[in-house]
Protein backbone atom coordinates (compact mmCIF):
# COMPACT_ATOMS: atom_id res chain seq x y z
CA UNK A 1 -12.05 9.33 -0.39
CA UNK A 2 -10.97 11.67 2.61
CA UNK A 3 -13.11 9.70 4.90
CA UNK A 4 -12.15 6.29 3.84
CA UNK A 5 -8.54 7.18 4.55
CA UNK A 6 -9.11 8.47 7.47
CA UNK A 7 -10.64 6.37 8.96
CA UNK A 8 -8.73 3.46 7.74
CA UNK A 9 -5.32 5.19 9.06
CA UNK A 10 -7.02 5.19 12.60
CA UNK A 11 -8.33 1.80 12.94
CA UNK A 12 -7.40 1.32 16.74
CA UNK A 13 -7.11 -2.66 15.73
CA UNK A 14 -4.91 -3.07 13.07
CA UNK A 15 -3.30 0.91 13.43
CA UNK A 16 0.64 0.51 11.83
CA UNK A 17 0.88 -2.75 11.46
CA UNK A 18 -1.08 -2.05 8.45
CA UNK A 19 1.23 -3.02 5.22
CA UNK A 20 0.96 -0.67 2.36
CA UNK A 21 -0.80 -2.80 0.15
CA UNK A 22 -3.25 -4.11 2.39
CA UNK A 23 -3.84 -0.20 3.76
CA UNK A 24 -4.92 0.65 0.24
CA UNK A 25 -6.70 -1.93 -0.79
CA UNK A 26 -9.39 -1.19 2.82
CA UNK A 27 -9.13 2.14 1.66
CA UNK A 28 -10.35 1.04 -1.74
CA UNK A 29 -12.96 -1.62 -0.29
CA UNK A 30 -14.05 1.77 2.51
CA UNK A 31 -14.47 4.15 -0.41
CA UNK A 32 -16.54 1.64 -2.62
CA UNK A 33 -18.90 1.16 0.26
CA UNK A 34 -19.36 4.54 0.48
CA UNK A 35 -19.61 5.13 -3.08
CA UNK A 36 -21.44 2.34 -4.08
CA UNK A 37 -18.83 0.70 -6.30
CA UNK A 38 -16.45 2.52 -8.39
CA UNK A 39 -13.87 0.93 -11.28
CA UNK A 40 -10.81 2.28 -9.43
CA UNK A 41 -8.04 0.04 -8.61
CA UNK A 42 -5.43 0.66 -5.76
CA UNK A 43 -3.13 2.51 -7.83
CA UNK A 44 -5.16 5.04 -8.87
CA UNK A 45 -6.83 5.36 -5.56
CA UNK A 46 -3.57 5.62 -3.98
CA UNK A 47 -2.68 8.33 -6.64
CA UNK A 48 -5.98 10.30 -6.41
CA UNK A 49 -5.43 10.58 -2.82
CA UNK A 50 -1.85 11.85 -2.73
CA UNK A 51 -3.21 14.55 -6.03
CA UNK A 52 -5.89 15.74 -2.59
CA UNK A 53 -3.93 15.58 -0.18
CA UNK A 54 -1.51 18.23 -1.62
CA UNK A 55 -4.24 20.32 -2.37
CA UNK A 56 -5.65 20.12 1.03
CA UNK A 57 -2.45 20.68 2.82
CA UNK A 58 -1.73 24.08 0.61
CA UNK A 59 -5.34 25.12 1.66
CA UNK A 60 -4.71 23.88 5.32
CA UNK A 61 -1.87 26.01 5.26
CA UNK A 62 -3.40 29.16 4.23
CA UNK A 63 -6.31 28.57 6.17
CA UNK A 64 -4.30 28.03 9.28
CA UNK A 65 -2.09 30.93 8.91
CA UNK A 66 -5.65 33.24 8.54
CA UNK A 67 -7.49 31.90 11.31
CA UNK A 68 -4.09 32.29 13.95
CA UNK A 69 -4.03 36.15 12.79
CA UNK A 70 -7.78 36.90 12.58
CA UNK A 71 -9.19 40.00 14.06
CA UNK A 72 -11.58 39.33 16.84
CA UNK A 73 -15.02 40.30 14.28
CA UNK A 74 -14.46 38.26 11.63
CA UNK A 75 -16.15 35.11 11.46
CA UNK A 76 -14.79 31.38 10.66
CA UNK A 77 -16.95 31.53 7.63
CA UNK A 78 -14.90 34.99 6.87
CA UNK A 79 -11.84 33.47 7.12
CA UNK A 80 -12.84 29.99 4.57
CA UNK A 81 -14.28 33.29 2.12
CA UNK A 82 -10.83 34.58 2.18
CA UNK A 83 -8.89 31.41 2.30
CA UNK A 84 -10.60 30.10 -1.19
CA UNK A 85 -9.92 33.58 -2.67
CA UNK A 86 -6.31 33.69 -2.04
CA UNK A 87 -5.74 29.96 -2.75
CA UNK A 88 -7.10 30.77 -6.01
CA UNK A 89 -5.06 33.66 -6.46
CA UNK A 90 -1.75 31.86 -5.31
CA UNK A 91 -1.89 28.30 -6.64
CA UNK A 92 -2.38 29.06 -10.82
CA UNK A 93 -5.97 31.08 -10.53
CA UNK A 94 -7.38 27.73 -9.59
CA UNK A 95 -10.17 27.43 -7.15
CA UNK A 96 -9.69 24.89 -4.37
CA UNK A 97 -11.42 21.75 -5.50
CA UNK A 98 -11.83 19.71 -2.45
CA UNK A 99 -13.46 22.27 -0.24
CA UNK A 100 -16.07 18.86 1.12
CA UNK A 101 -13.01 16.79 1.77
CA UNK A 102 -11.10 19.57 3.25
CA UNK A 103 -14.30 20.58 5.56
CA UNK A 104 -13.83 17.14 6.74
CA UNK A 105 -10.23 16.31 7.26
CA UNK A 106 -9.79 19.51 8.98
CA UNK A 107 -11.58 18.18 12.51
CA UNK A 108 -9.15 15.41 12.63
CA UNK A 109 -5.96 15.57 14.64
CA UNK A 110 -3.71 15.65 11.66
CA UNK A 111 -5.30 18.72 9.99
CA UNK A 112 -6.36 20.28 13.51
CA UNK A 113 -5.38 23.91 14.14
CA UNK A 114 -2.49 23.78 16.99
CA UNK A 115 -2.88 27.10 19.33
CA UNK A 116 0.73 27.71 20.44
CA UNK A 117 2.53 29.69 23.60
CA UNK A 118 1.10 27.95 27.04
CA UNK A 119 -2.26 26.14 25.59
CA UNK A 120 -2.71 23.16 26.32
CA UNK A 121 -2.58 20.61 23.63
CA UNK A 122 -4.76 17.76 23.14
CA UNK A 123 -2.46 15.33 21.10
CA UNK A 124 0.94 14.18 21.13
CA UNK A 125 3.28 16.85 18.95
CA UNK A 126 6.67 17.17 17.93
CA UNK A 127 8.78 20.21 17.74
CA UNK A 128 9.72 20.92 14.35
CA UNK A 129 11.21 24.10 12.31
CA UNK A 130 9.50 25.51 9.26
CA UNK A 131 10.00 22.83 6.79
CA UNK A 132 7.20 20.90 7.90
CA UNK A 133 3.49 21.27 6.92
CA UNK A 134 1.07 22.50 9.28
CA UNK A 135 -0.23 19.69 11.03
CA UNK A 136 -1.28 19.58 14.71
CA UNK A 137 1.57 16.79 15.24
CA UNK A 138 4.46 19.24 14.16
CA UNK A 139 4.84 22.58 16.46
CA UNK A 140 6.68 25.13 14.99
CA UNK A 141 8.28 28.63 16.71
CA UNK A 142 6.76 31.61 15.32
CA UNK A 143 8.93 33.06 12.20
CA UNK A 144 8.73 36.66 14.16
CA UNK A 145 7.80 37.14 17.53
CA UNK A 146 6.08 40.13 18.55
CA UNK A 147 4.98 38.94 21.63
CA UNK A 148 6.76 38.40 25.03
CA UNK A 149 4.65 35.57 25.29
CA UNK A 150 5.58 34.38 21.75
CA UNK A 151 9.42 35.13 21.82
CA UNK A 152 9.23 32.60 25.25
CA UNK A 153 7.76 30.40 23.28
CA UNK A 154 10.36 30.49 20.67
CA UNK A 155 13.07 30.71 22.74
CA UNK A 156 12.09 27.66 24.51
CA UNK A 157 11.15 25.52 21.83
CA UNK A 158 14.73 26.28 20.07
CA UNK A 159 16.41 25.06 23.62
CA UNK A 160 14.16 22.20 23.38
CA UNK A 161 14.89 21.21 19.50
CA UNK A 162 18.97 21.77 19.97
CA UNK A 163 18.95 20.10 23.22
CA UNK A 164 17.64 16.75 20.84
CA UNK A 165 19.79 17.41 17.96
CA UNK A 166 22.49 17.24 20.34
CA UNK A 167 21.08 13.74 21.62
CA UNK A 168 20.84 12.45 18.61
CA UNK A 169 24.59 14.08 17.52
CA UNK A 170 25.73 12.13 20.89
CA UNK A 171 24.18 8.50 19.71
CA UNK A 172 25.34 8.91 16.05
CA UNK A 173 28.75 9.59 17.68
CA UNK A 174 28.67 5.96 19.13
C-alpha cells in the first residue's frame, strides 16, 4: 500500500490537481495491480493507510532521532535493531508492524533524514518548530544546542521563522 501511495502522490502529470476521491480510488486501482486484486474499497484503503502511516511516522521519528546521535561504530542496521526495540518498548509493548513499508517510504523525500547546520539540502523545506513530524520538508532548530555550529543554526533559523510570523502578522493586519 506504501508504494501505491507513493507513487500516486508523485505523479508529475496529474500531481495536486488530484481530487480526493479520484487520488484514492488510483491508489486503490495501484495497490490491486500490485496485489493482484483485493476486496477493499476506497474507504478502507484510505483508512488502512492513515492506521500505517501513524505507525511509520512514530518509527520515523525514533529512527531519525537515533541515526542523528549515533556514534561513529555503530552500523545503520544497529540503529533499525535499536529503533524496533524501543518502539516496542514505547508504543504499548507492540512491535512495529510495517517494518517492509517503512524500509520503503523512508528513501523518499517525505520520510528522508534532513542533516541540519550548513548541509546542503536536496529538496525544498520549510522552517518549522517542534510540533511538526520529522519529515525532510519541515526543518526544525535543535531542542539544545551543544554545538557552536548548532546554536548558529538555531539562532538563525528562529530570526528566520519570526522574521515570517511577522510577515504574515503585517498582511493579516491589512
Amino acid at each position: 500500500m506504501a508504494r501505491a501511495y507513493v507513487d500516486c502522490s508523485q505523479d508529475k502529470k496529474r500531481g495536486n490537481q488530484q481530487r480526493f476521491n479520484a487520488f484514492w480510488d488510483r491508489v486503490l486501482e495501484h495497490f490491486n495491480v500490485q496485489t493482484g486484486g483485493s476486496d477493499w474499497t476506497r474507504p478502507q484503503v484510505n483508512s488502512k493507510w492513515k492506521n500505517l502511516q501513524k505507525k511509520c511516522n512514530a518509527f520515523n521519528c525514533i529512527y531519525n532521532r537515533r541515526m542523528n546521535n549515533v556514534a561513529s561504530e555503530k552500523s545503520e542496521a544497529d540503529v533499525l535493531k535499536a529503533s524496533l526495540s524501543e518502539y516496542r518498548s514505547t508504543i504499548n509493548q507492540k512491535t512495529f508492524p510495517h517494518q517492509k513499508a517503512w524500509e520503503w517510504l523512508k528513501d523518499h523525500a517525505k520520510w528522508a533524514v534532513v542533516t541540519k547546520a550548513c548541509e546542503h539540502y536536496k529538496h525544498g523545506y520549510c522552517l518549522a518548530d517542534g510540533i511538526y513530524l520529522t519529515w525532510v520538508v519541515f526543518v526544525k532548530a535543535y531542542p539544545h544546542p551543544i554545538t557552536d555550529k548548532k546554536k548558529l543554526f538555531k539562532a538563525a533559523q528562529e530570526s528566520a521563522r519570526n522574521n515570517v510570523e511577522r510577515a504574515f502578522g503585517v498582511l493579516k493586519g491589512r
